[in-house]
N, C-alpha and C. Protein backbone atom coordinates (compact mmCIF):
# COMPACT_ATOMS: atom_id res chain seq x y z
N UNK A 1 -68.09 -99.32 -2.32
CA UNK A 1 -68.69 -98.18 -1.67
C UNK A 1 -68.22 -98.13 -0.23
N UNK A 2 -68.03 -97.20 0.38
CA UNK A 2 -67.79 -96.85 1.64
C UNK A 2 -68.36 -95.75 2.11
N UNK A 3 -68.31 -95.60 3.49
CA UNK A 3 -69.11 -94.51 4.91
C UNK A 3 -69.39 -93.08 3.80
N UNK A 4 -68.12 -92.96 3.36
CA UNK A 4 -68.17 -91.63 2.59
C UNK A 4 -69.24 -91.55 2.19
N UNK A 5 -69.07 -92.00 0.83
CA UNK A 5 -70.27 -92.50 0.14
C UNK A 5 -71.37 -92.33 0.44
N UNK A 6 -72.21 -92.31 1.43
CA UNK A 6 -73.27 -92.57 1.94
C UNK A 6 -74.34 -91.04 1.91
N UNK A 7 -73.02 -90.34 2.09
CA UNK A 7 -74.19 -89.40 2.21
C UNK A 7 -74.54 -88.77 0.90
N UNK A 8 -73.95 -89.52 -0.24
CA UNK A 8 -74.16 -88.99 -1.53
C UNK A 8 -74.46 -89.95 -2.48
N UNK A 9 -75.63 -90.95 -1.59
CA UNK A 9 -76.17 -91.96 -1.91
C UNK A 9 -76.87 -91.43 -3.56
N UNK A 10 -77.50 -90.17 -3.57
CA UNK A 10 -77.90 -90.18 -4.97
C UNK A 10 -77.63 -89.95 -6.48
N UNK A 11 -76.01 -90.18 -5.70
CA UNK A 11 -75.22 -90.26 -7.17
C UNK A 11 -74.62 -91.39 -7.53
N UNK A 12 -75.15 -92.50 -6.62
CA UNK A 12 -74.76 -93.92 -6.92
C UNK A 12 -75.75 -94.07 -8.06
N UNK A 13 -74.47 -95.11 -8.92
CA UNK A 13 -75.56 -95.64 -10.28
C UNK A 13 -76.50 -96.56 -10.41
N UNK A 14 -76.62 -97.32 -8.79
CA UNK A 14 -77.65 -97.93 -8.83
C UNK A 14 -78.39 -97.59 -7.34
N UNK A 15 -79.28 -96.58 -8.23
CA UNK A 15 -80.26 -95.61 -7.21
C UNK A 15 -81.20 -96.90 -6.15
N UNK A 16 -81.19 -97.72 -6.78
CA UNK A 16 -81.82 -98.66 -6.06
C UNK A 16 -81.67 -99.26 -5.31
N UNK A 17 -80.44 -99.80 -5.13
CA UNK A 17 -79.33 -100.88 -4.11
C UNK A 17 -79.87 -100.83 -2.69
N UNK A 18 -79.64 -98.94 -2.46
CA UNK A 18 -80.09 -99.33 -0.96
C UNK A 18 -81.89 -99.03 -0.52
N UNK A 19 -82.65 -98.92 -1.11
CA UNK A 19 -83.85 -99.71 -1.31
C UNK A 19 -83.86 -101.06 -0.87
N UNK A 20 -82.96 -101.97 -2.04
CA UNK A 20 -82.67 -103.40 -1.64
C UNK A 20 -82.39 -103.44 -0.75
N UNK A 21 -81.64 -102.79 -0.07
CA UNK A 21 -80.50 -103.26 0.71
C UNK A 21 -81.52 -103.40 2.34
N UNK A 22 -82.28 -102.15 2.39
CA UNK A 22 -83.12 -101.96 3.36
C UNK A 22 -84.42 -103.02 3.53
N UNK A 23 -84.33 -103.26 2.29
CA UNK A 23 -85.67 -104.19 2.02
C UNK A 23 -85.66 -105.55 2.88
N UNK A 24 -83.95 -105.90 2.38
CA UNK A 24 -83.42 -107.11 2.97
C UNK A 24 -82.81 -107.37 4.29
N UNK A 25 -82.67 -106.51 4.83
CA UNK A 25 -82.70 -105.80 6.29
C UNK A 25 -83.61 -105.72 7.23
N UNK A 26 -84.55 -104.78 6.54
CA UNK A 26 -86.46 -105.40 7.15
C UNK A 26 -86.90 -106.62 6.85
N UNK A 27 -86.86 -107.84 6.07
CA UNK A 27 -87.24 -108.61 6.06
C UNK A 27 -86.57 -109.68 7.60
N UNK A 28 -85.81 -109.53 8.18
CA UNK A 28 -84.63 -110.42 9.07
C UNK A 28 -85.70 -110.21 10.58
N UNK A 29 -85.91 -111.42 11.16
CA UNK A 29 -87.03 -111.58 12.20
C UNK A 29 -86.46 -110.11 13.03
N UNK A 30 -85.14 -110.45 13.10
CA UNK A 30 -84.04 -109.80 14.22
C UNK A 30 -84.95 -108.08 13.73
N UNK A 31 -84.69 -107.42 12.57
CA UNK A 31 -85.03 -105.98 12.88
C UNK A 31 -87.01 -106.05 13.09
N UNK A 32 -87.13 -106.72 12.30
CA UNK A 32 -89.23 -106.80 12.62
C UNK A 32 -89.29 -106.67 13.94
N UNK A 33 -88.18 -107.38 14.66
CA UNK A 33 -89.24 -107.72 16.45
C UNK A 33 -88.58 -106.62 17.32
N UNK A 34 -87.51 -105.98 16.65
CA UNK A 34 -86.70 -104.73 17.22
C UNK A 34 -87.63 -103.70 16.73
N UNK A 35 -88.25 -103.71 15.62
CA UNK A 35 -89.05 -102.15 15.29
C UNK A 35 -90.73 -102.70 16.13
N UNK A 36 -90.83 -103.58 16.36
CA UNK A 36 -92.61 -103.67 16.67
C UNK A 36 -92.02 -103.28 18.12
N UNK A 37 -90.90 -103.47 18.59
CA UNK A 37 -90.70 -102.81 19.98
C UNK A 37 -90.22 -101.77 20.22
N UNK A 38 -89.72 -101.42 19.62
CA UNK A 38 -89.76 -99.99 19.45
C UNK A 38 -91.09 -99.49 19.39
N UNK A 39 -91.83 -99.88 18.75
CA UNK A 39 -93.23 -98.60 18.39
C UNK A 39 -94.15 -98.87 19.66
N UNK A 40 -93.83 -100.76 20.42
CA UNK A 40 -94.89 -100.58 20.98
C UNK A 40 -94.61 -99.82 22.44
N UNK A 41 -93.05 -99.41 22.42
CA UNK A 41 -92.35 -98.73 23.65
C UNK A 41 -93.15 -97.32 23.62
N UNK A 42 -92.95 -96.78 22.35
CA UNK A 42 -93.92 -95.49 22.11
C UNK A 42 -95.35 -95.14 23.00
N UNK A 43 -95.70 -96.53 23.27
CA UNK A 43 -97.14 -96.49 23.41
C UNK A 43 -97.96 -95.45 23.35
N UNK A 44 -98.16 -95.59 21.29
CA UNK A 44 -98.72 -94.43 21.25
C UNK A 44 -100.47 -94.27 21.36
N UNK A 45 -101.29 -93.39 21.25
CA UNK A 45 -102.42 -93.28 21.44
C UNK A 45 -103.61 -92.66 20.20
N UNK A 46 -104.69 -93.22 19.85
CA UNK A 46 -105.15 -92.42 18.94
C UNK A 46 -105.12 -90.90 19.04
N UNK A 47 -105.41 -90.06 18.32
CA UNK A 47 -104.76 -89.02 18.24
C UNK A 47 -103.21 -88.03 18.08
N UNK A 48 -102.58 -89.01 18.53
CA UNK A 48 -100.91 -88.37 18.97
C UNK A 48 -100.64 -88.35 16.84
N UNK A 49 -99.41 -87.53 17.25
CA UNK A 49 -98.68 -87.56 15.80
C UNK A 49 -97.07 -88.36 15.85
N UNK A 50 -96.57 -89.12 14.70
CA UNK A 50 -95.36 -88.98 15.12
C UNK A 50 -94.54 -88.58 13.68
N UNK A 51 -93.28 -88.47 13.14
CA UNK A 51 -92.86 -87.95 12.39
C UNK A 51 -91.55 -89.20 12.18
N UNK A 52 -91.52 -90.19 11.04
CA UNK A 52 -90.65 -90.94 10.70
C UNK A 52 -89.49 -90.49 10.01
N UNK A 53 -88.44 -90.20 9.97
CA UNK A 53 -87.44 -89.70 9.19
C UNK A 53 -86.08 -90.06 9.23
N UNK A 54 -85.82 -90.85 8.39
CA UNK A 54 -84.88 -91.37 8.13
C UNK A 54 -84.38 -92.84 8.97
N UNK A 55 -85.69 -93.93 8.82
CA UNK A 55 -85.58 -94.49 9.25
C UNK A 55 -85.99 -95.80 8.40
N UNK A 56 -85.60 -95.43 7.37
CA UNK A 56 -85.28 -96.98 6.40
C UNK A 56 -86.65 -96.59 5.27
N UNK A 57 -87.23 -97.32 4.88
CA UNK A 57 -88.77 -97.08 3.56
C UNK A 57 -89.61 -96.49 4.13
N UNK A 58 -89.92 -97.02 5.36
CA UNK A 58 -91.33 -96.57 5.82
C UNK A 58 -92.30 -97.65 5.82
N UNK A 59 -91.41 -98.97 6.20
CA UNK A 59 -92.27 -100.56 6.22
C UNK A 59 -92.64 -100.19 7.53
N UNK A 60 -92.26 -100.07 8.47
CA UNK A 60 -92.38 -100.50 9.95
C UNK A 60 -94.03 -99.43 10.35
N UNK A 61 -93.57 -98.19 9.53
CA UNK A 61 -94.64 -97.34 9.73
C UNK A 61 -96.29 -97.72 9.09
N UNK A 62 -95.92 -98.17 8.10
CA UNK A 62 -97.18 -98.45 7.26
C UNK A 62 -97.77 -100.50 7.27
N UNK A 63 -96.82 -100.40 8.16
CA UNK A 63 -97.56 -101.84 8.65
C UNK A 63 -97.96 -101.59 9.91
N UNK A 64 -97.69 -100.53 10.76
CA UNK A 64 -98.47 -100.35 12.38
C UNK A 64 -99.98 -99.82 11.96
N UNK A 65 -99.78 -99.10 10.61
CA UNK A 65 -100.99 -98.48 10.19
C UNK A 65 -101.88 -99.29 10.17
N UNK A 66 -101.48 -100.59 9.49
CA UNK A 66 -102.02 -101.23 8.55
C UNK A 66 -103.25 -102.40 9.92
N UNK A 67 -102.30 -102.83 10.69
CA UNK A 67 -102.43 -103.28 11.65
C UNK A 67 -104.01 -102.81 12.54
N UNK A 68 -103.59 -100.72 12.46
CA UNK A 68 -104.43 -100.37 13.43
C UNK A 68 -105.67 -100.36 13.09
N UNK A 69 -105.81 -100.55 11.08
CA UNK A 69 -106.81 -100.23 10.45
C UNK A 69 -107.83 -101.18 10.72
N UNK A 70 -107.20 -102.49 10.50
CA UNK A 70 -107.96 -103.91 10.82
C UNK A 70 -107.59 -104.65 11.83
């Protein structure tokens, strides 16, 4: 697979790969402590909105949630 490729990720035959691929990517200390700084650069506030898109599953988002809940 190559760059090409990419943007016609949903005609790869294994729809899943980059799922994996992201999965195994977010798991690496290196991107966790790069996205918790990122969000906490945001310093966002109850109320505010923000809009995630195209920025890997949606781990980073639903663990700040998760965080704010408890």
């Amino acid at each position: 697979m190559n760059e090409k490729d990419f943007g016609e990720t949903w005609r790869h035959p294994d729809s899943d790969y980059f799922i994996r691929f992201m999965d195994r990517v977010n798991a690496l200390d290196f991107f966790k402590n790069y996205k918790r700084h990122c969000i906490e650069r945001m310093q966002l506030r109850p109320g505010q909105h923000v809009l995630d898109v195209g920025c890997g599953t949606g781990e980073a988002v639903m663990e700040q949630l998760y965080r704010q809940a408890f």
